[in-house]
C-alpha atoms as a PDB file:
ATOM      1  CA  UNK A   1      59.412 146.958  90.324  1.00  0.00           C
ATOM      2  CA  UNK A   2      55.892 146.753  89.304  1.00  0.00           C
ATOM      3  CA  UNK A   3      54.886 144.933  92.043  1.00  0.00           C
ATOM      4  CA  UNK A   4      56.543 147.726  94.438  1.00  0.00           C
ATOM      5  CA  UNK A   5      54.342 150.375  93.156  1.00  0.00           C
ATOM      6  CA  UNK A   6      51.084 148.166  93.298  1.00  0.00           C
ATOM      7  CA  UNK A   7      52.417 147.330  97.351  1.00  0.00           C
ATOM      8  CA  UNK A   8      52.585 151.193  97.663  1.00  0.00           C
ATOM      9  CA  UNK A   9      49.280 152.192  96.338  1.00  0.00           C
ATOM     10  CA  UNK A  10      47.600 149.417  98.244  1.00  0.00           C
ATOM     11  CA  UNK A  11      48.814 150.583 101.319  1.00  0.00           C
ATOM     12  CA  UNK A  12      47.897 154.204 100.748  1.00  0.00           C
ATOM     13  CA  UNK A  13      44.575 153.390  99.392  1.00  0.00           C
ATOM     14  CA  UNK A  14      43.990 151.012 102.063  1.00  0.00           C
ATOM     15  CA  UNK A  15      45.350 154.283 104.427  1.00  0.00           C
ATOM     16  CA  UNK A  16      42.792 156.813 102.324  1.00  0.00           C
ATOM     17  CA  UNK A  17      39.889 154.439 102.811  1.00  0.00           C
ATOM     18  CA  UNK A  18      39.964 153.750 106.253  1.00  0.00           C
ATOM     19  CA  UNK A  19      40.751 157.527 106.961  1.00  0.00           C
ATOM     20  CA  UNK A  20      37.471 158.427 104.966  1.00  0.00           C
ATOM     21  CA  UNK A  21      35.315 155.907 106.889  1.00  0.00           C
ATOM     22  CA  UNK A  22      36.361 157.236 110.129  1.00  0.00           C
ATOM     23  CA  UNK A  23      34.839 160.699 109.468  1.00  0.00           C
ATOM     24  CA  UNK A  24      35.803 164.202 110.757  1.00  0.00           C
ATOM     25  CA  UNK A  25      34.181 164.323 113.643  1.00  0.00           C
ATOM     26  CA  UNK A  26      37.765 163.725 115.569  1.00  0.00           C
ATOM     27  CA  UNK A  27      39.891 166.465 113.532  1.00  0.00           C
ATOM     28  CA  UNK A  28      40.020 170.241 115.008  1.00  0.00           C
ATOM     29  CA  UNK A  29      39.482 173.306 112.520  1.00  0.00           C
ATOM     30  CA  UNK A  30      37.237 174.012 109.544  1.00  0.00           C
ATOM     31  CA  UNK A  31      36.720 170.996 106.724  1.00  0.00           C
ATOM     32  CA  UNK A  32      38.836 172.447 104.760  1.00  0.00           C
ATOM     33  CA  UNK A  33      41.808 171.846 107.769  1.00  0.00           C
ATOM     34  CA  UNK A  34      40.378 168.676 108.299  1.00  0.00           C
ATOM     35  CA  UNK A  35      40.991 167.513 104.799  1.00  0.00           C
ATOM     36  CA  UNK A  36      44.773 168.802 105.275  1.00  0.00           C
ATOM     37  CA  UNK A  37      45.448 166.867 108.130  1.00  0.00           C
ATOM     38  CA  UNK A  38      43.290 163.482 106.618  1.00  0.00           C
ATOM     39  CA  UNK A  39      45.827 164.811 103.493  1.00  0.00           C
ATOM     40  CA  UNK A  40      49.251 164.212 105.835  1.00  0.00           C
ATOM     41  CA  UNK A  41      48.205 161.293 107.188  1.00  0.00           C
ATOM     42  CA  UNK A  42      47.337 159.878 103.779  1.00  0.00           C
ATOM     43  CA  UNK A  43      51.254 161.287 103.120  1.00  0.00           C
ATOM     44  CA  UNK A  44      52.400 159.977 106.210  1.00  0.00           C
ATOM     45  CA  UNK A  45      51.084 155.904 105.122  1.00  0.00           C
ATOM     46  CA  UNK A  46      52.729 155.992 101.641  1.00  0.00           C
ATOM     47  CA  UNK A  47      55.637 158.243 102.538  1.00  0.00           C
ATOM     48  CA  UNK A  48      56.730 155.535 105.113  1.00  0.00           C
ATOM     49  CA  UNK A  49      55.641 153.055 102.078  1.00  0.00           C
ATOM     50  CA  UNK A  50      58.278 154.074  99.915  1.00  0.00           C
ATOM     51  CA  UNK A  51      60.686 155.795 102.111  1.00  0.00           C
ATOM     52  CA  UNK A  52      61.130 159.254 100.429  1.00  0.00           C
ATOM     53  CA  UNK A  53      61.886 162.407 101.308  1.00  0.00           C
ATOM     54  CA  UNK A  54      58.627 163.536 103.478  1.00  0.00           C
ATOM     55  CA  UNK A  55      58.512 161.606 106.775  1.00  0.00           C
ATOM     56  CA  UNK A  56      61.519 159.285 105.925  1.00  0.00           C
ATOM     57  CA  UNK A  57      61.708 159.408 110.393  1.00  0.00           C
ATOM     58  CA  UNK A  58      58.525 160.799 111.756  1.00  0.00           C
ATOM     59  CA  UNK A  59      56.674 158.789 108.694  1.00  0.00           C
ATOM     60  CA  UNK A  60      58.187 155.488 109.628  1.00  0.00           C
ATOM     61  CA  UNK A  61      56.627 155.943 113.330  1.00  0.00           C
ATOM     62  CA  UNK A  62      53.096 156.616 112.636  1.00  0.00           C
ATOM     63  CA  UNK A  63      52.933 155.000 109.311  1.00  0.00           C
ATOM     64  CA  UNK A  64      50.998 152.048 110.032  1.00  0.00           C
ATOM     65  CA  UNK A  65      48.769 154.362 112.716  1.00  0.00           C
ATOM     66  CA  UNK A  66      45.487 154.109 111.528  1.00  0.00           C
ATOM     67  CA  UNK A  67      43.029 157.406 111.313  1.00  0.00           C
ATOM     68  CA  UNK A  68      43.861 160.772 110.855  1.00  0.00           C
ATOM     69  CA  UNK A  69      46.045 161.211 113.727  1.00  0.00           C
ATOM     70  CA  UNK A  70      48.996 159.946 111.249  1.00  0.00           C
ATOM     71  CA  UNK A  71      49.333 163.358 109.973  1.00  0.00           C
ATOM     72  CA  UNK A  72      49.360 165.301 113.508  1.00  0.00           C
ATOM     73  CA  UNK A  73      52.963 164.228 114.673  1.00  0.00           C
ATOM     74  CA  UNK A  74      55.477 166.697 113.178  1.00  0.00           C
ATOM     75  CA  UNK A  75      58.266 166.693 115.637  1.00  0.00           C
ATOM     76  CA  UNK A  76      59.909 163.741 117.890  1.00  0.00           C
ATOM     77  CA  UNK A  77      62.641 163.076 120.250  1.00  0.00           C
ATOM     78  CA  UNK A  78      65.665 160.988 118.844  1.00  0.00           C
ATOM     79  CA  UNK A  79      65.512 159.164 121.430  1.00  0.00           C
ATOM     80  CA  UNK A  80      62.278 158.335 119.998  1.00  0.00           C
ATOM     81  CA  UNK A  81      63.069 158.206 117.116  1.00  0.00           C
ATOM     82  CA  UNK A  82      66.129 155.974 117.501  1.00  0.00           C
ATOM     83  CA  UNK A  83      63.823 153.162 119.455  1.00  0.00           C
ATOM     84  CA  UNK A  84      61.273 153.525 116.804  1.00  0.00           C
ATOM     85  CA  UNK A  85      59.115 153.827 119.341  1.00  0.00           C
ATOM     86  CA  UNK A  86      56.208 153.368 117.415  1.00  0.00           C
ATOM     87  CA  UNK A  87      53.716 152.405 120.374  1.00  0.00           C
ATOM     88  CA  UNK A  88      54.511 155.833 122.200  1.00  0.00           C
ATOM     89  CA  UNK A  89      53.869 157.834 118.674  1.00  0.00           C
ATOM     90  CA  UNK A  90      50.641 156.044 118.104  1.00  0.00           C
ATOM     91  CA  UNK A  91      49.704 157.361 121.282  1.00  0.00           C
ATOM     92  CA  UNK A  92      50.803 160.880 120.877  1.00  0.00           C
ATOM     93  CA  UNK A  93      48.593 160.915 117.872  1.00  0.00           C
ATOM     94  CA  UNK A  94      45.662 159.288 119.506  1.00  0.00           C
ATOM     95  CA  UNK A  95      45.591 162.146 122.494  1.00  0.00           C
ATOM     96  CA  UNK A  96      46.187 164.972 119.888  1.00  0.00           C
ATOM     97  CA  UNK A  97      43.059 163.252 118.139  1.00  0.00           C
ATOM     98  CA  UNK A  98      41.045 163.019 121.386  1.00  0.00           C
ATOM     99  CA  UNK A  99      42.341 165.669 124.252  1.00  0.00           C
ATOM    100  CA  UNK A 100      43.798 168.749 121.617  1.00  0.00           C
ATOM    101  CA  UNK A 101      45.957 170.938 123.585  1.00  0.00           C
ATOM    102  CA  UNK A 102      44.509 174.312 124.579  1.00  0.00           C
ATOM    103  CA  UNK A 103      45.630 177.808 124.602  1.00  0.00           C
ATOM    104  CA  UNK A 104      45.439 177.954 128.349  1.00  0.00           C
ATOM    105  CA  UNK A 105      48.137 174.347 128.241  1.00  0.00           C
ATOM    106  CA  UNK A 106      50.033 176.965 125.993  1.00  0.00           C
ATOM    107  CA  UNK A 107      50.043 180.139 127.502  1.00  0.00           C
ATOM    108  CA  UNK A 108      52.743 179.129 130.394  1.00  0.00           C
ATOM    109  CA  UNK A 109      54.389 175.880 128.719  1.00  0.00           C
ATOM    110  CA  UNK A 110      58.082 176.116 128.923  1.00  0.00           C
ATOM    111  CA  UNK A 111      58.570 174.236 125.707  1.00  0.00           C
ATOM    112  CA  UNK A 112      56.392 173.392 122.305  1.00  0.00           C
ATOM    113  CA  UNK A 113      55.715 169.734 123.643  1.00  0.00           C
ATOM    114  CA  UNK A 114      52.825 170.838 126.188  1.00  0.00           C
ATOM    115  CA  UNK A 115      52.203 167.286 127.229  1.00  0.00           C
ATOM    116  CA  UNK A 116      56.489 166.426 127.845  1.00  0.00           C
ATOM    117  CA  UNK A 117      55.298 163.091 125.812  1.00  0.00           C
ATOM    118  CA  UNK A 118      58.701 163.613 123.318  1.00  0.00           C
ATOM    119  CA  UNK A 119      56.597 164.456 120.788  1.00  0.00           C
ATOM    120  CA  UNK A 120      55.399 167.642 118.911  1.00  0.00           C
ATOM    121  CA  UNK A 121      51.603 167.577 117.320  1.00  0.00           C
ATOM    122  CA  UNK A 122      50.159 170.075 115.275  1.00  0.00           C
ATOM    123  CA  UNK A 123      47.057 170.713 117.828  1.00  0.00           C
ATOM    124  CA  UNK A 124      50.544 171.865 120.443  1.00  0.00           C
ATOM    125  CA  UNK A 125      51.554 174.396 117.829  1.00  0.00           C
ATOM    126  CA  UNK A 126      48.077 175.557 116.574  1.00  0.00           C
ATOM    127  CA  UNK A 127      47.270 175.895 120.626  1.00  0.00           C
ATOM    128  CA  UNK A 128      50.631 178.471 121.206  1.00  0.00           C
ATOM    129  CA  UNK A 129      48.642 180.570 117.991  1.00  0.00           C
ATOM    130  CA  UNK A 130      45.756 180.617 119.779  1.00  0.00           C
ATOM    131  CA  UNK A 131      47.240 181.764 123.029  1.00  0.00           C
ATOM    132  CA  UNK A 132      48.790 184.572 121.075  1.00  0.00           C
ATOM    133  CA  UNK A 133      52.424 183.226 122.101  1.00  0.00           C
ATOM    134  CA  UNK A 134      54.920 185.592 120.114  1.00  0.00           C
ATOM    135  CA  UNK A 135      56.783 184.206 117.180  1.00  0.00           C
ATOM    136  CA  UNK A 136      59.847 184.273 118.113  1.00  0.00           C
ATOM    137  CA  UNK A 137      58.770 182.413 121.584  1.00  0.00           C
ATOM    138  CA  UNK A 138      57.189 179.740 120.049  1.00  0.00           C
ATOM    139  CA  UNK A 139      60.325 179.390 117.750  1.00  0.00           C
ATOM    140  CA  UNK A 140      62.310 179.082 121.202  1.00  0.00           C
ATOM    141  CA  UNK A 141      60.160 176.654 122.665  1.00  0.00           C
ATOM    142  CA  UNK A 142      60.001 174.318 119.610  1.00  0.00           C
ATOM    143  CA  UNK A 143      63.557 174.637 119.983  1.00  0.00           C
ATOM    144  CA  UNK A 144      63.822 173.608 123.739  1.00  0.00           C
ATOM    145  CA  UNK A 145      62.228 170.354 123.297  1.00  0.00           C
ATOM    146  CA  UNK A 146      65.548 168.972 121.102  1.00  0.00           C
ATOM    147  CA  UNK A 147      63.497 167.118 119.021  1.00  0.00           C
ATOM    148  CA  UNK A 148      63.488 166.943 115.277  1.00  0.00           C
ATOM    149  CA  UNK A 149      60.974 168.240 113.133  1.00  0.00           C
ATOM    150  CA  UNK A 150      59.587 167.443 109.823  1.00  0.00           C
ATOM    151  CA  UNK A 151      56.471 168.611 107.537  1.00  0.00           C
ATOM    152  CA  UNK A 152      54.965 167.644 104.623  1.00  0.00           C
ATOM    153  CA  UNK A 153      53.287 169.573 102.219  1.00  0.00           C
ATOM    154  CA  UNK A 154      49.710 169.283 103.392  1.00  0.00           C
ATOM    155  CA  UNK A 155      50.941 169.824 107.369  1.00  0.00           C
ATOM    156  CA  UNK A 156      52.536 172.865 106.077  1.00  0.00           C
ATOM    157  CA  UNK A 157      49.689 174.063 104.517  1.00  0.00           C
ATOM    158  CA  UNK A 158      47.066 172.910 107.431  1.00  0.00           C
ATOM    159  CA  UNK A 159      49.450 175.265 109.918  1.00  0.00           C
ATOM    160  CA  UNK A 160      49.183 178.324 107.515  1.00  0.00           C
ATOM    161  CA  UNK A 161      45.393 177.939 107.733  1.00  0.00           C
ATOM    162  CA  UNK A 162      45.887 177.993 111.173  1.00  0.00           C
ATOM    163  CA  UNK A 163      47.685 181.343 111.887  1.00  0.00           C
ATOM    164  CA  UNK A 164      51.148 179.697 111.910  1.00  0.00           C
ATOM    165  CA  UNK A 165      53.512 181.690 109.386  1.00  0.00           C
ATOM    166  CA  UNK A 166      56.453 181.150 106.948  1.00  0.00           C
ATOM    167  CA  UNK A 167      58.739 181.903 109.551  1.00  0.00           C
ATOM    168  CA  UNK A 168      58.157 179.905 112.340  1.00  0.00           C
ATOM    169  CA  UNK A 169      57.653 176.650 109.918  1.00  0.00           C
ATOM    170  CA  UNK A 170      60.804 177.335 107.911  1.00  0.00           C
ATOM    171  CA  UNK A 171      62.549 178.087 111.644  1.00  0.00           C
ATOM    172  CA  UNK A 172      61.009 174.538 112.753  1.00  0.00           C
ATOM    173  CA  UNK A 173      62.819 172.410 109.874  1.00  0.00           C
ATOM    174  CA  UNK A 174      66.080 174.125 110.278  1.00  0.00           C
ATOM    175  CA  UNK A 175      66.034 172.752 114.102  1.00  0.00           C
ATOM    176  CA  UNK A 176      68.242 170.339 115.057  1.00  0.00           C
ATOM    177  CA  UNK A 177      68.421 169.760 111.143  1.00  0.00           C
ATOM    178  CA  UNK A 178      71.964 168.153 111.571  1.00  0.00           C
ATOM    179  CA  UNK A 179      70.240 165.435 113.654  1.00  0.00           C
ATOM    180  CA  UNK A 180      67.619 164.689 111.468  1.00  0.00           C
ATOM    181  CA  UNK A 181      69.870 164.297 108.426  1.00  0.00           C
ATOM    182  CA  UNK A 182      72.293 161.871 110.926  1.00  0.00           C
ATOM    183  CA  UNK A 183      69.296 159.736 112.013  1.00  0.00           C
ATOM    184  CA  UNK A 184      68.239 159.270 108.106  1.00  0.00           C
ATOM    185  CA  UNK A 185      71.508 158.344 107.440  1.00  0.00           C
ATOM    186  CA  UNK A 186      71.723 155.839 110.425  1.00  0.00           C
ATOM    187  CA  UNK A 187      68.203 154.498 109.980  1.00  0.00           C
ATOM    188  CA  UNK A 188      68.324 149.881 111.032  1.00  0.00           C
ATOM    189  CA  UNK A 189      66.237 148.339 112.381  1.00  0.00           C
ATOM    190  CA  UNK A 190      62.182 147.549 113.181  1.00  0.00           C
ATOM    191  CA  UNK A 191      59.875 149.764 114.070  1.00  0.00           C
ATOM    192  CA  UNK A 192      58.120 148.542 117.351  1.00  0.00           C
ATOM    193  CA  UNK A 193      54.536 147.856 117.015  1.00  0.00           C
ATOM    194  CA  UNK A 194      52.004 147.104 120.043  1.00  0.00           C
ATOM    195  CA  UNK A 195      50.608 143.538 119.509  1.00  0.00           C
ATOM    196  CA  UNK A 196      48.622 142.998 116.930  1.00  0.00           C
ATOM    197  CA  UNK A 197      49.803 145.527 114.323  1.00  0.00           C
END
């Protein structure tokens, strides 16, 4: 048991240090934001470590992603999901890293996944805020993508600091909840890694 714990600190640390050395210069929003998101993707390495609550799915995908992007994916296909298609979730973090999505991707998207990659990043939520998308729409367009969504503590918090209220993130984790709670049930398997990892 002992050993366990050591594993899991050595992977977060190992997470921690490599998001530190990496700097900010990649994350949107104020350093204060930035530390949120370096925070869930800190979350996102040990919660997939040990397998608890937070990012028991979404966790499992981007848990061995390296850099901050780790804590931008908060909702996923189960189709995804089911594959553990951990290649395609590395690279939905990498583009919400690099290419953000903008207000004017927002404005007219259909659904919450502006880039139809079958995944949801913060940067896609924070860009319907910033279009001034309703509430209530961008609770029906998180809801048109089908995918399942899950938050930790320091995502939830990053998305208050960015305009997104109580509502629409306690709407978010009551979508396709019934899903989510089957998949975690029915977890097997490997995750697929590119080569290399």
């Amino acid at each position: 048991m002992k050993k366990t714990y050591l594993r899991i600190f050595s992977v977060g640390a190992t997470g921690l240090v490599l998001l530190s050395n990496m700097g900010c210069e990649q994350l949107p929003g104020s350093p204060k934001a930035q530390g949120a998101a370096i925070g869930g993707a800190g979350g996102a390495i040990t919660g997939a470590a040990i397998g608890g609550e937070h990012h028991r799915l979404l966790g499992a995908l981007v848990g061995g992603a390296v850099g901050a992007g780790g804590g931008y994916l908060i909702g996923a296909s189960s189709d995804r999901i089911t594959h553990r298609d951990a290649v395609a979730a590395e690279e939905a973090t990498r583009r919400a890293q690099t290419a953000p999505a903008t207000p004017d991707q927002a404005r007219y998207a259909l659904t919450a996944d502006l880039n139809g990659d079958g995944f949801v990043t913060m940067d896609e939520v924070v860009a319907m805020r910033r279009a001034n998308v309703p509430d209530q729409t961008i609770v029906e367009r998180l809801r048109a993508t089908g995918q399942v969504f899950e938050l930790n503590p320091e995502q939830k918090q990053y998305l208050r600091s960015q305009g997104i209220n109580d509502y629409i993130i306690t709407q978010m984790l009551e979508i396709n909840r019934d899903v989510r709670d089957s998949l975690v049930e029915g977890q097997t398997g490997t995750i697929r890694r590119p080569p290399g990892h």
